[in-house]
Protein backbone atom coordinates (compact mmCIF):
# COMPACT_ATOMS: atom_id res chain seq x y z
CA UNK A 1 4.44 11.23 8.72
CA UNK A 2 3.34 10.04 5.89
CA UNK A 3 4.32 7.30 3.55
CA UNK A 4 3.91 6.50 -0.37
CA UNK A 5 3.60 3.03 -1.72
CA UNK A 6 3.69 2.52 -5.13
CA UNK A 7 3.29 -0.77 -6.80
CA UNK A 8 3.86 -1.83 -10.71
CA UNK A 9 2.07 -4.83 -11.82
CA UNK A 10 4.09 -7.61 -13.38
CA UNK A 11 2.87 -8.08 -16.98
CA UNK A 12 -0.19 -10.57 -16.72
CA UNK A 13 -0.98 -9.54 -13.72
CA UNK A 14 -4.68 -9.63 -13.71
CA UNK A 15 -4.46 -13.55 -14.53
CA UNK A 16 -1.44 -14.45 -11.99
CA UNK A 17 -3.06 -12.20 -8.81
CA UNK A 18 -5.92 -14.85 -9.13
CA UNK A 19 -4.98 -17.24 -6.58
CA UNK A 20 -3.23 -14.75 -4.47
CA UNK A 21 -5.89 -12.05 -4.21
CA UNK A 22 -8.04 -13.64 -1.02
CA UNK A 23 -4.57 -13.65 0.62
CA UNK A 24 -3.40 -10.13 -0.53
CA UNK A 25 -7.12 -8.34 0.42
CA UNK A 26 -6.82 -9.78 4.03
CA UNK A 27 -3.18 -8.39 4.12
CA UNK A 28 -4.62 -5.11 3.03
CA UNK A 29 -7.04 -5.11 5.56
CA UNK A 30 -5.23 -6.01 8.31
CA UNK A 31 -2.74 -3.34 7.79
CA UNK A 32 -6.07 -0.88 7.52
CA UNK A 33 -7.79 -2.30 10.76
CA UNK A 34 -3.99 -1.75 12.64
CA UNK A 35 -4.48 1.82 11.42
CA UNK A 36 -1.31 2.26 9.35
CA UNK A 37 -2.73 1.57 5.99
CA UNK A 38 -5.04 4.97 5.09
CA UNK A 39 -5.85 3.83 1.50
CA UNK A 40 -5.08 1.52 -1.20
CA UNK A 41 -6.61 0.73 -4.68
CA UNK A 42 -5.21 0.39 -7.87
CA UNK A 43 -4.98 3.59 -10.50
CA UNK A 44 -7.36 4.24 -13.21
CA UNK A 45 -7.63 5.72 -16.72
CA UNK A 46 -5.35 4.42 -17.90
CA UNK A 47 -5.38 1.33 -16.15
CA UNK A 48 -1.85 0.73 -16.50
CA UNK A 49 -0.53 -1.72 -13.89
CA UNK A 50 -0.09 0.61 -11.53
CA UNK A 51 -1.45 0.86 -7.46
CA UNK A 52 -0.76 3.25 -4.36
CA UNK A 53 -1.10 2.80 -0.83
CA UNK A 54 -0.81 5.47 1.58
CA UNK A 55 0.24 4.81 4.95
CA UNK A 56 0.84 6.95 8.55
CA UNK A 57 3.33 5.56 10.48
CA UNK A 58 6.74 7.34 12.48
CA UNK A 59 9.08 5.68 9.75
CA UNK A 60 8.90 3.63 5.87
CA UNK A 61 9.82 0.51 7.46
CA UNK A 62 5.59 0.17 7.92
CA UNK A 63 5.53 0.34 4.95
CA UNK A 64 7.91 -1.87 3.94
CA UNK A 65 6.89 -4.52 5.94
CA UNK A 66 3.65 -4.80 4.75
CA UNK A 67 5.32 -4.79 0.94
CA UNK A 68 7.90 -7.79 1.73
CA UNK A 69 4.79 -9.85 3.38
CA UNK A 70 2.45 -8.74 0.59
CA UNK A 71 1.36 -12.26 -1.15
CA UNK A 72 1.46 -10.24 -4.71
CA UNK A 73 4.84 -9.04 -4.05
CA UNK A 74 6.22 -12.41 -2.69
CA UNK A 75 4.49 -14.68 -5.78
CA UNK A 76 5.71 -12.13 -8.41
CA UNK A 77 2.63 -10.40 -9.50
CA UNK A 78 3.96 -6.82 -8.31
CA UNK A 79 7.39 -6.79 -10.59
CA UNK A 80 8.40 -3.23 -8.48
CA UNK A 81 7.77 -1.36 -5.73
CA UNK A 82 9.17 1.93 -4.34
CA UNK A 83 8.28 3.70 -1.15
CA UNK A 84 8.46 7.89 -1.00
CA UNK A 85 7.85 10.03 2.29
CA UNK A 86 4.74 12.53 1.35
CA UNK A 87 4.78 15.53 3.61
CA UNK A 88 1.20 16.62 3.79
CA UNK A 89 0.42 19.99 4.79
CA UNK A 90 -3.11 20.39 4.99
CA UNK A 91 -6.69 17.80 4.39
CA UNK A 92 -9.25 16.84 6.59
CA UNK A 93 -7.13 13.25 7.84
CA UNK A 94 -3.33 15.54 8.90
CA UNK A 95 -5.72 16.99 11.66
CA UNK A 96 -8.52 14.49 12.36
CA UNK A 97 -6.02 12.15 14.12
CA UNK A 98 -3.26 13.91 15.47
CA UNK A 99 -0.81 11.14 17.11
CA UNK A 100 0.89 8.62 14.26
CA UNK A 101 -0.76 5.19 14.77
CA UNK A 102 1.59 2.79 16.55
CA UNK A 103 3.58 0.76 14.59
């Protein structure tokens, strides 16, 4: 199954996620090296504040683990975030790895 992330920036974000971001990018990549975390980048045009990380996992609470250890979301910097189950029917990752990485 798949999981939706969605994270709104707190206002100021770009100067508060300063000292956090070393912290936060090796959160984000240990999530992706565990094979949970598929993606994750902020959205563009407009750049608005807003980011999405997709996850595989058998429930949200992969997902929302990694948001209540997230650095950005524990020193403020992501004001709100809201996790929705995506049920993906068809693309070249719902076949290329059949069984849901371990959580």
């Amino acid at each position: 199954m798949y999981f939706l992330l969605f994270y709104e920036k707190a206002p100021a974000y770009a100067e508060r996620q300063i000292p956090w971001q070393t912290a936060h990018r090796e959160h984000v990549m240990a999530a992706a090296t565990q094979g949970a975390l598929l993606l994750a980048g902020s959205l563009e045009n407009p750049t608005d504040g807003s980011a999405l990380l997709i996850f595989r996992a058998d429930t949200s609470a992969v997902a929302e683990a990694f948001a209540l250890a997230d650095p950005y979301v524990i020193q403020g910097v992501i004001s709100r975030w809201w996790i929705r189950p995506w049920d993906v029917v068809a693309g070249s990752l719902v076949h290329a790895n059949a069984e849901t990485p371990k959580k």
